[in-house]
C-alpha atoms as a PDB file:
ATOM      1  CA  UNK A   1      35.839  20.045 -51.942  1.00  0.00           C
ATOM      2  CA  UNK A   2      34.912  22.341 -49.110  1.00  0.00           C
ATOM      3  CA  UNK A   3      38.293  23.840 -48.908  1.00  0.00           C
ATOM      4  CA  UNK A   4      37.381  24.324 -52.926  1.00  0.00           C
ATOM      5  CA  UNK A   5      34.630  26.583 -52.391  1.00  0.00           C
ATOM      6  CA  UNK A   6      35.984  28.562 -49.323  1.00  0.00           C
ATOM      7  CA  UNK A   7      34.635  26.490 -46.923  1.00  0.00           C
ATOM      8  CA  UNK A   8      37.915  25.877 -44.941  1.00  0.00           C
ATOM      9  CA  UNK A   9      36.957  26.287 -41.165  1.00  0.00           C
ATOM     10  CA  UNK A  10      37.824  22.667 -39.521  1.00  0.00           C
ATOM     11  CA  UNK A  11      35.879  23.231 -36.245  1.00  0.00           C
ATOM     12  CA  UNK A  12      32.973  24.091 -38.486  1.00  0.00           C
ATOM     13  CA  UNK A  13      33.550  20.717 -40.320  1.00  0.00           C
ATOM     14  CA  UNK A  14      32.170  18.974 -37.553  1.00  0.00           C
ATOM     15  CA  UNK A  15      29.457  20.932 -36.719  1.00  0.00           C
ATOM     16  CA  UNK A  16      25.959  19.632 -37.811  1.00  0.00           C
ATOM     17  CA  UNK A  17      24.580  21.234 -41.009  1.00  0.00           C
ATOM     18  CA  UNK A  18      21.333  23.045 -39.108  1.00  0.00           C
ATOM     19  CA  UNK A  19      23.121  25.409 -36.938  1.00  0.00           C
ATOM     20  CA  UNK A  20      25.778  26.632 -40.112  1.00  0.00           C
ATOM     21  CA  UNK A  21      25.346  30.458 -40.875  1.00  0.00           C
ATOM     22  CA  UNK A  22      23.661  31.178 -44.520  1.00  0.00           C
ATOM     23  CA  UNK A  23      26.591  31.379 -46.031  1.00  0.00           C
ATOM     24  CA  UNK A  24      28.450  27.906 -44.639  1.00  0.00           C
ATOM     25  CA  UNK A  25      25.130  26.452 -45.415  1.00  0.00           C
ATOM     26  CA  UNK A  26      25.230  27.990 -48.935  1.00  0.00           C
ATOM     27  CA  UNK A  27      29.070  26.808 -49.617  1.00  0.00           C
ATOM     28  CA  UNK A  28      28.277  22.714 -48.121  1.00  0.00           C
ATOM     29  CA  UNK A  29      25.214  22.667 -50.815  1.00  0.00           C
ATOM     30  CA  UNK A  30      27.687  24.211 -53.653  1.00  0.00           C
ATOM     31  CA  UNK A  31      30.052  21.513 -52.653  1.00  0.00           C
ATOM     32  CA  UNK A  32      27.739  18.774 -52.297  1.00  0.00           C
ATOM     33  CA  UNK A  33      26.369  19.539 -55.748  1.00  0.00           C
ATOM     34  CA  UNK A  34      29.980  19.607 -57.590  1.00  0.00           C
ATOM     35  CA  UNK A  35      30.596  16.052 -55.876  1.00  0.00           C
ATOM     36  CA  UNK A  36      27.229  14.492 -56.707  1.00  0.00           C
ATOM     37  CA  UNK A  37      27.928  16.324 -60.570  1.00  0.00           C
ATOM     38  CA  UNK A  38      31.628  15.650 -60.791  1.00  0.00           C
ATOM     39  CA  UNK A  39      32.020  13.965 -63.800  1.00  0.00           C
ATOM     40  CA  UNK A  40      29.047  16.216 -65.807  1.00  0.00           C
ATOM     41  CA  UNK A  41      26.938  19.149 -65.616  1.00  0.00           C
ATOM     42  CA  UNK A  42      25.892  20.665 -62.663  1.00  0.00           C
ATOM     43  CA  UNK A  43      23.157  23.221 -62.331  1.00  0.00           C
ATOM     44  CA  UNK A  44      22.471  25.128 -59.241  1.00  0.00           C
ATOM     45  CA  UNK A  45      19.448  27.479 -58.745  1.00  0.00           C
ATOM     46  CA  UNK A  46      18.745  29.989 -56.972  1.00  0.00           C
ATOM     47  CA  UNK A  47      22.463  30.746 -56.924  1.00  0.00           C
ATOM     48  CA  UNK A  48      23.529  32.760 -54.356  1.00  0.00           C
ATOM     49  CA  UNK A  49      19.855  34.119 -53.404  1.00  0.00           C
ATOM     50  CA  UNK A  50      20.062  33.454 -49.879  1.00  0.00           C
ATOM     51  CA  UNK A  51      23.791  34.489 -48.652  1.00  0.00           C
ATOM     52  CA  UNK A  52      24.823  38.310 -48.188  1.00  0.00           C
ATOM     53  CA  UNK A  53      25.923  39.880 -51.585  1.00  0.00           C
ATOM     54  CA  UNK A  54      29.648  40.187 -50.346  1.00  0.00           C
ATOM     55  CA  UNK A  55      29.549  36.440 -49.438  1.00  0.00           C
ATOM     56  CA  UNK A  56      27.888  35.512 -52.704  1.00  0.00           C
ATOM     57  CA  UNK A  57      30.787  37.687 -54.642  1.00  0.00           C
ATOM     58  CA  UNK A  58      33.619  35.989 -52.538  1.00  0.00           C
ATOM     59  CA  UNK A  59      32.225  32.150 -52.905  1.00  0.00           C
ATOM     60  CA  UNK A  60      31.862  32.766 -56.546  1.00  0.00           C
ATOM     61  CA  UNK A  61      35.196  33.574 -57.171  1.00  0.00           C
ATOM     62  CA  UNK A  62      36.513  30.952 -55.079  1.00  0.00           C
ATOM     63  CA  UNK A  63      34.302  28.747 -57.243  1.00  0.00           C
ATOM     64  CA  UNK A  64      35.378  29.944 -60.079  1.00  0.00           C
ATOM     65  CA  UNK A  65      39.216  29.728 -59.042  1.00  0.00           C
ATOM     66  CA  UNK A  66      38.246  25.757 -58.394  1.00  0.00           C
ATOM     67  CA  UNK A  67      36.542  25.487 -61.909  1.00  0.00           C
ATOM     68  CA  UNK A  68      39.632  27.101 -63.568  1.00  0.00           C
ATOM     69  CA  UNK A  69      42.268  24.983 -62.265  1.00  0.00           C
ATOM     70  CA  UNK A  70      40.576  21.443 -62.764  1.00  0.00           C
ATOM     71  CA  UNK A  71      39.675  20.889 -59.078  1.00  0.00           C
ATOM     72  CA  UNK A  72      36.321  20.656 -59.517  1.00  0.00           C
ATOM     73  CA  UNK A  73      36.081  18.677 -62.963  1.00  0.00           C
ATOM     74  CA  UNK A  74      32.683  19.822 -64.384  1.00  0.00           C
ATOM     75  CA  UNK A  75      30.459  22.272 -66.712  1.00  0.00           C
ATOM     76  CA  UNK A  76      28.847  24.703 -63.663  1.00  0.00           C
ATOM     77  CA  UNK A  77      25.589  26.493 -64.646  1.00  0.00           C
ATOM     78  CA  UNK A  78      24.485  29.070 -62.044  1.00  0.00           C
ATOM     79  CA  UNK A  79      20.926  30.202 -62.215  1.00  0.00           C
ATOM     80  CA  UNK A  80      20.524  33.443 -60.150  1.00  0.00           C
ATOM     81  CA  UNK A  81      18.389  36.959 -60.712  1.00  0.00           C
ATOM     82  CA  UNK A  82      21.523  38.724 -59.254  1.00  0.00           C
ATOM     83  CA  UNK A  83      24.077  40.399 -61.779  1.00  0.00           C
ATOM     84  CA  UNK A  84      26.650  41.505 -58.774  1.00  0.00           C
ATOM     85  CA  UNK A  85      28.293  38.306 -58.605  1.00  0.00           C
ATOM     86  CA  UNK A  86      29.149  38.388 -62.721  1.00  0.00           C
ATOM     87  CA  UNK A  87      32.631  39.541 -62.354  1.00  0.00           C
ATOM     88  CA  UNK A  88      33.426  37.724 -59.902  1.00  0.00           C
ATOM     89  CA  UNK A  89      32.175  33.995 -60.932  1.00  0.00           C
ATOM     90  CA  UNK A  90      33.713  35.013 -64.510  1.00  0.00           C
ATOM     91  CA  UNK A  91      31.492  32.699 -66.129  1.00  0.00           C
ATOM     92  CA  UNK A  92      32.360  31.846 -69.962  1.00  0.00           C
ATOM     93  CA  UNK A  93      28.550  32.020 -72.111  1.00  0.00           C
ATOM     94  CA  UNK A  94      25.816  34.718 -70.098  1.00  0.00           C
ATOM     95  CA  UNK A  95      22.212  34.254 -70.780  1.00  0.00           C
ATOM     96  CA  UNK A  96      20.000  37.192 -69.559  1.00  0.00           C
ATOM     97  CA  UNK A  97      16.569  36.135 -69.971  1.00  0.00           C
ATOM     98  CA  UNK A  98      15.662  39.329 -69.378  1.00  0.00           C
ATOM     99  CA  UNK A  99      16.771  40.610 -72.517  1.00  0.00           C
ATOM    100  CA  UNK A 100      16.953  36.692 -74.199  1.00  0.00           C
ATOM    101  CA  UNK A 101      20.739  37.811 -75.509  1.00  0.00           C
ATOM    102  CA  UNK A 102      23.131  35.328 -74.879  1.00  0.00           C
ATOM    103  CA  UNK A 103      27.126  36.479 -74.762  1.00  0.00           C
ATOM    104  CA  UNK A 104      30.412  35.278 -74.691  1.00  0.00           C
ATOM    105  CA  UNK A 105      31.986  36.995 -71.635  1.00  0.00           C
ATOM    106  CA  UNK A 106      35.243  37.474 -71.077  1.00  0.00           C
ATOM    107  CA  UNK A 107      35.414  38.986 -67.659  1.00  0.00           C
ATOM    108  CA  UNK A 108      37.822  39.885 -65.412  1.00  0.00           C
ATOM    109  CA  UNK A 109      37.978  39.011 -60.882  1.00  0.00           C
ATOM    110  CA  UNK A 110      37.909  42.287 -59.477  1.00  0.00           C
ATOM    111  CA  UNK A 111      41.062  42.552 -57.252  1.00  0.00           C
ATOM    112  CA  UNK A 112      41.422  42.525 -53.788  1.00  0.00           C
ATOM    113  CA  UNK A 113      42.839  44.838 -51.752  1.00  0.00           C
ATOM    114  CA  UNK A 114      44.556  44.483 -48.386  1.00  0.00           C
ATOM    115  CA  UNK A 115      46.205  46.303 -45.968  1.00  0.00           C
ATOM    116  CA  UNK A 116      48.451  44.157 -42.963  1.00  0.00           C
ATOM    117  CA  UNK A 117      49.019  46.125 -40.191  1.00  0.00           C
ATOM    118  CA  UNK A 118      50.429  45.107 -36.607  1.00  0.00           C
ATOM    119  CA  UNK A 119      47.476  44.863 -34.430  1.00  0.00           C
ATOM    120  CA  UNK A 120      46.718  44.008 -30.620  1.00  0.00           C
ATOM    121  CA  UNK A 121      46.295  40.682 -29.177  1.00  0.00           C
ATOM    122  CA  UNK A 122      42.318  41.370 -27.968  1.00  0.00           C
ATOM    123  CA  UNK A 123      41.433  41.408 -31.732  1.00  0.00           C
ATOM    124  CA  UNK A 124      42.101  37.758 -31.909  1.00  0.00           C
ATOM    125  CA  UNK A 125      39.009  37.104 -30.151  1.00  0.00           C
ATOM    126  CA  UNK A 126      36.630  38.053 -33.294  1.00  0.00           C
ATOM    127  CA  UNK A 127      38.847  34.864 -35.169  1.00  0.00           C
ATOM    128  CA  UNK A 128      39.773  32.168 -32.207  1.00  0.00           C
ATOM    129  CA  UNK A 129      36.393  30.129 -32.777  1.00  0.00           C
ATOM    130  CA  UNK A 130      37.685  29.599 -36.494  1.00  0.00           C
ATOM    131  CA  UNK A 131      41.099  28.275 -35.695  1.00  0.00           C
ATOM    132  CA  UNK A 132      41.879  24.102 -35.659  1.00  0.00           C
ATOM    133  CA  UNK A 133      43.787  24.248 -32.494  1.00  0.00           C
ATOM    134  CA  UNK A 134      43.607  25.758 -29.533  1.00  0.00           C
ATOM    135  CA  UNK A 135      42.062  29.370 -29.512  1.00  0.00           C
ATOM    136  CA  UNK A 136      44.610  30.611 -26.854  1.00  0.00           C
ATOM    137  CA  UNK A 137      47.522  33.111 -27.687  1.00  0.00           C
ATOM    138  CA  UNK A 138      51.341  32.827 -26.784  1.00  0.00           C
ATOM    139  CA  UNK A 139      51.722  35.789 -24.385  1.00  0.00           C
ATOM    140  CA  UNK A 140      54.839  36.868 -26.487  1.00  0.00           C
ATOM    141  CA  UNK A 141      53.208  36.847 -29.715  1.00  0.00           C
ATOM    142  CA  UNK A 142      53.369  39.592 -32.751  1.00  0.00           C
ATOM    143  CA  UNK A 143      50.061  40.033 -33.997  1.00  0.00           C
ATOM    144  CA  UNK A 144      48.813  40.923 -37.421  1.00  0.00           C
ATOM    145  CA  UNK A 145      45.577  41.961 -39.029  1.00  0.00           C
ATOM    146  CA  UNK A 146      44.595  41.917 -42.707  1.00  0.00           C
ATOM    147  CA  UNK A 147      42.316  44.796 -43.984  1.00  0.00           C
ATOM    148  CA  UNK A 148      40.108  45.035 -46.356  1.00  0.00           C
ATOM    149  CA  UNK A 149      41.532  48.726 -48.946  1.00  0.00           C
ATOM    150  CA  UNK A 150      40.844  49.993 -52.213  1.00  0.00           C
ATOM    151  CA  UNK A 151      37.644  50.489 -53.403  1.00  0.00           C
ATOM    152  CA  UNK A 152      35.850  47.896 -51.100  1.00  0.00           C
ATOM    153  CA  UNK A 153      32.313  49.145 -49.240  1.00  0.00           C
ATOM    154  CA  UNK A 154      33.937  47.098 -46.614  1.00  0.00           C
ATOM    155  CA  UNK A 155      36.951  49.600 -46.133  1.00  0.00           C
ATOM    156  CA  UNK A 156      38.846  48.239 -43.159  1.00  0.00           C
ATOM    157  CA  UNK A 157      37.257  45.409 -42.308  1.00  0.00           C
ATOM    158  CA  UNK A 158      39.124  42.754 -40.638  1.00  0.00           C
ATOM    159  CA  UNK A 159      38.853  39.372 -42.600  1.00  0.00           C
ATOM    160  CA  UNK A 160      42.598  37.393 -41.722  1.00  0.00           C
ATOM    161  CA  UNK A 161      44.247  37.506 -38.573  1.00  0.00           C
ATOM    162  CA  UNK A 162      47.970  36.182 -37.932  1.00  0.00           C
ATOM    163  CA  UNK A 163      50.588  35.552 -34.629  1.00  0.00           C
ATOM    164  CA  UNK A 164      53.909  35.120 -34.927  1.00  0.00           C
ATOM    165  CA  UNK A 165      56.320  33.784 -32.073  1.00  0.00           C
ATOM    166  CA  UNK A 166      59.837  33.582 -31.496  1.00  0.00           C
ATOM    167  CA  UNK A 167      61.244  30.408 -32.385  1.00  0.00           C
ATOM    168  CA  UNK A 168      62.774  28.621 -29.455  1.00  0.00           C
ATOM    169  CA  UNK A 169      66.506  28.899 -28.671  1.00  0.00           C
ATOM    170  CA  UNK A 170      67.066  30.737 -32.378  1.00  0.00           C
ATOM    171  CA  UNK A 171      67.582  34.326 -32.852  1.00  0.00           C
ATOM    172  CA  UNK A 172      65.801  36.788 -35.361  1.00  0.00           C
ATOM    173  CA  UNK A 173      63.517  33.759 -36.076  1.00  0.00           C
ATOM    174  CA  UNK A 174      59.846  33.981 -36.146  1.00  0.00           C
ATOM    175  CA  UNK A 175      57.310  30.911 -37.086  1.00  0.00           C
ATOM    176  CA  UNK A 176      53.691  31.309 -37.351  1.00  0.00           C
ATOM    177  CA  UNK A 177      51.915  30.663 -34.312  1.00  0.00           C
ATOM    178  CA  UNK A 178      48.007  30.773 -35.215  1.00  0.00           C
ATOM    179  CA  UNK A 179      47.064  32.488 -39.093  1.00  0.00           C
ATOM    180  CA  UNK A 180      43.193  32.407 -39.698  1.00  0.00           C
ATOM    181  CA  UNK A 181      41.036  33.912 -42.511  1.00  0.00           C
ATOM    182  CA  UNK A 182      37.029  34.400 -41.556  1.00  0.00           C
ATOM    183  CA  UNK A 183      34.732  32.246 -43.226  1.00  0.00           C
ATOM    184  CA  UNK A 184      32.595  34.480 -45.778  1.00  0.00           C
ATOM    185  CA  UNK A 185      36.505  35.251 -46.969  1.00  0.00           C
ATOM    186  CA  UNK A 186      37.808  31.944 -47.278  1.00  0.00           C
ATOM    187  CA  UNK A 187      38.587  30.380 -51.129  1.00  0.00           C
ATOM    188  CA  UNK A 188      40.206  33.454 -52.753  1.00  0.00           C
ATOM    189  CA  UNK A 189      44.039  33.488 -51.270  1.00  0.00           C
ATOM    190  CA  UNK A 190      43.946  36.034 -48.991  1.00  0.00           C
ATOM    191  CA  UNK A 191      45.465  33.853 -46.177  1.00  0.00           C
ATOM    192  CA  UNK A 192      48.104  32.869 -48.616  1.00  0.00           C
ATOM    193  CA  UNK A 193      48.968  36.114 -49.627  1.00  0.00           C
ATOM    194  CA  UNK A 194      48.812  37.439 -45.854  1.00  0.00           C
ATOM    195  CA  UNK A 195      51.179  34.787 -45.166  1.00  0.00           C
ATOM    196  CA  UNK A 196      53.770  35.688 -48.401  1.00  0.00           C
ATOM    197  CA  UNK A 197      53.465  39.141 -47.296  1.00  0.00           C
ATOM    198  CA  UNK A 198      54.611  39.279 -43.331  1.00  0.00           C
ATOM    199  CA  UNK A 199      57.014  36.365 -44.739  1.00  0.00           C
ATOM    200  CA  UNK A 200      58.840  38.524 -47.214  1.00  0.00           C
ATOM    201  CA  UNK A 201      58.884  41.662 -44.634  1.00  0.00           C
ATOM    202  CA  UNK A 202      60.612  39.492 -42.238  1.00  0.00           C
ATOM    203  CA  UNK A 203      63.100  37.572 -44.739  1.00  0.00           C
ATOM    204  CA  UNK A 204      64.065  41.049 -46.311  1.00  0.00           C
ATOM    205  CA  UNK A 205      64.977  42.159 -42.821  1.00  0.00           C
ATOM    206  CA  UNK A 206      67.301  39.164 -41.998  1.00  0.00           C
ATOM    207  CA  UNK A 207      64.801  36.717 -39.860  1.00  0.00           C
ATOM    208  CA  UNK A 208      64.477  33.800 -40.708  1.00  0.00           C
ATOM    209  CA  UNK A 209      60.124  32.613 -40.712  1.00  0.00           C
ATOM    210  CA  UNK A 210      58.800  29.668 -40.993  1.00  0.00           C
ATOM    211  CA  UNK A 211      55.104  27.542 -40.322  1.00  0.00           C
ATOM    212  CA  UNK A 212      54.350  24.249 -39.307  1.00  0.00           C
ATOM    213  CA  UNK A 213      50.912  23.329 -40.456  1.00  0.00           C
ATOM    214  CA  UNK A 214      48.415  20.215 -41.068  1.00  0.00           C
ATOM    215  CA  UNK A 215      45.706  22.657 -42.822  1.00  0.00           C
ATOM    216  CA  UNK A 216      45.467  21.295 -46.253  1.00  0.00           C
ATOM    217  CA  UNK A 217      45.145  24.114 -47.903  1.00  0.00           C
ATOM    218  CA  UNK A 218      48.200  25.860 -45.880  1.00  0.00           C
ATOM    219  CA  UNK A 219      50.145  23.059 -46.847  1.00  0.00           C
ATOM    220  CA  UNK A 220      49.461  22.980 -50.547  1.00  0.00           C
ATOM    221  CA  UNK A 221      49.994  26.646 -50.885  1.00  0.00           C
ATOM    222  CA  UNK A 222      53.615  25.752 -49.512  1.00  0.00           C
ATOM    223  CA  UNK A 223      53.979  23.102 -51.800  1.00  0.00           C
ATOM    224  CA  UNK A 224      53.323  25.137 -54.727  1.00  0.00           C
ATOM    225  CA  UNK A 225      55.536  28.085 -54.046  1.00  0.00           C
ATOM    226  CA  UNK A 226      58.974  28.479 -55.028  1.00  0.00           C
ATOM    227  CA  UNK A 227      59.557  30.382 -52.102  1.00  0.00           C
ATOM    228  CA  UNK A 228      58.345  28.324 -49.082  1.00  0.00           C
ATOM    229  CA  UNK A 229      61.020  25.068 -48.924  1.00  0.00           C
ATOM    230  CA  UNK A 230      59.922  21.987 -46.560  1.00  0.00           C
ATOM    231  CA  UNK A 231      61.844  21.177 -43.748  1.00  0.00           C
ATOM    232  CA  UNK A 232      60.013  18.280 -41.847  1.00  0.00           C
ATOM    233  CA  UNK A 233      57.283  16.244 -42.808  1.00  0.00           C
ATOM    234  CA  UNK A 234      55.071  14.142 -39.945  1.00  0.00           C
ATOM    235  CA  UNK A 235      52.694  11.831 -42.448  1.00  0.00           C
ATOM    236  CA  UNK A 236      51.358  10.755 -39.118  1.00  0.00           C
ATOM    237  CA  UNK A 237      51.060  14.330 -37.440  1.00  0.00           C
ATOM    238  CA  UNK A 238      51.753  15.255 -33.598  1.00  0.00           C
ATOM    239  CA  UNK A 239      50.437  15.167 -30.547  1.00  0.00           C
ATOM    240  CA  UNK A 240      47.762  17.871 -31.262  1.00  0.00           C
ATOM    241  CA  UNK A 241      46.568  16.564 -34.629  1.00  0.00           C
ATOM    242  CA  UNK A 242      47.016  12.801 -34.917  1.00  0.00           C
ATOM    243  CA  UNK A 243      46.372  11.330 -38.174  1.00  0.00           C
ATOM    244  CA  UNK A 244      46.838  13.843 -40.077  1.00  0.00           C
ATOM    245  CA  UNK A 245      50.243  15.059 -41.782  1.00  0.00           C
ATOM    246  CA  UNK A 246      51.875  18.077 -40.523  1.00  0.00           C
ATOM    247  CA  UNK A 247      54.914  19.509 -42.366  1.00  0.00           C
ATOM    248  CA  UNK A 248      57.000  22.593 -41.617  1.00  0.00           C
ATOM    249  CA  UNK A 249      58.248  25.197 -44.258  1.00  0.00           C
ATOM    250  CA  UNK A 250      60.531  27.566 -44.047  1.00  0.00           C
ATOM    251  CA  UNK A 251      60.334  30.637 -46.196  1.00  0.00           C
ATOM    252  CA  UNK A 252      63.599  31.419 -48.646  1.00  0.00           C
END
């Protein structure tokens, strides 16, 4: 459930609730709520008052992603005096008391823009304290940066970071060494997308790329695609990540 509502940093799993940012704080209630509501109606006030408006747009449309697609299996009903995060939540019946009119809406996610560009290794430091594993950097790494485009206040801000490696004893084969999306940006797909895009640019120049992963949501993105095919599965993981599974895909 806290992969659900963009809450998807495993270091910050672990961490007690007092010294979460606003925003993590904001996404363990939401997730709390929909488990303690799962089988009904849950209502939620105050919706998004106390998180920065960018967080509040990105949670609610990783919320509303959940809703849509029967992961979390409830009615939601957000109470909030903020109309910025409309689009974005997509919510089906709108009641503005402030006008006592209540609508059918049929709205539409604003999209999301990126643009991946090779970056250097020192940037990785802004995204290291996020990561599951160890924070440290192969010294023959590729890095990558995804940046915010479009029409976004937030024009070029960094919100997914990625290293790819050579893959030992192969040539023109890369895997994914470290891939990590910041928190406020988490629930949405941009660190599947990030990782579809540098996997098609290397495919369509004749690498092969793969990723071995125990994130759960890496690993059900991989699961889901058509394009990302399985090629070892640890149910009991590794040395770095016992007890949970770790499977490798390889991108075709």
């Amino acid at each position: 459930m806290l992969t659900v509502v963009g809450f998807s940093s495993p270091p910050s799993w672990i961490k007690p609730y007092s010294v979460l940012s606003n925003g993590e704080q904001f996404r363990c209630d939401l997730a709390r709520a929909l488990l303690d509501g799962s089988r009904g109606l849950v209502v939620f006030d105050e919706y998004t008052s106390v998180v920065d408006r960018n967080v509040a747009k990105i949670a609610s449309a990783a919320l509303a992603k959940g809703i849509k697609t029967s992961k979390i299996p409830c009615r939601f009903v957000a109470v909030t005096c903020h109309y910025d995060i409309l689009d974005w939540l997509e919510p089906d019946w709108v009641l503005d008391t402030a006008t006592g009119c209540v609508s059918r809406r049929l709205l539409r996610r604003p999209s999301i823009e990126l643009d991946i560009v090779r970056c250097e290794r020192r940037l990785w430091h802004r995204f290291k304290t996020h990561h599951y594993l160890s924070g440290e950097l192969a010294k023959n790494c590729r890095c990558y940066v995804a940046l915010l485009s479009g029409g976004c206040k937030l024009l070029g801000t960094p919100v997914a970071f990625c290293a790819l490696i050579p893959q030992h004893g192969f040539e023109r084969w890369y895997r994914v060494s470290r891939i990590v999306t910041l928190p406020d940006y988490q629930g949405v797909g941009i660190g599947s997308q990030f990782l579809d895009a540098l996997a098609e640019l290397y495919v369509g120049q004749d690498y092969r790329f793969s990723i071995t992963a125990s994130h759960p949501s890496v690993r059900s993105h991989c699961q889901r695609s058509e394009h990302w095919k399985a090629t070892s599965v640890k149910k009991t993981g590794s040395n770095r990540s016992r007890g949970r599974a770790v499977v490798s895909f390889e991108y075709r």
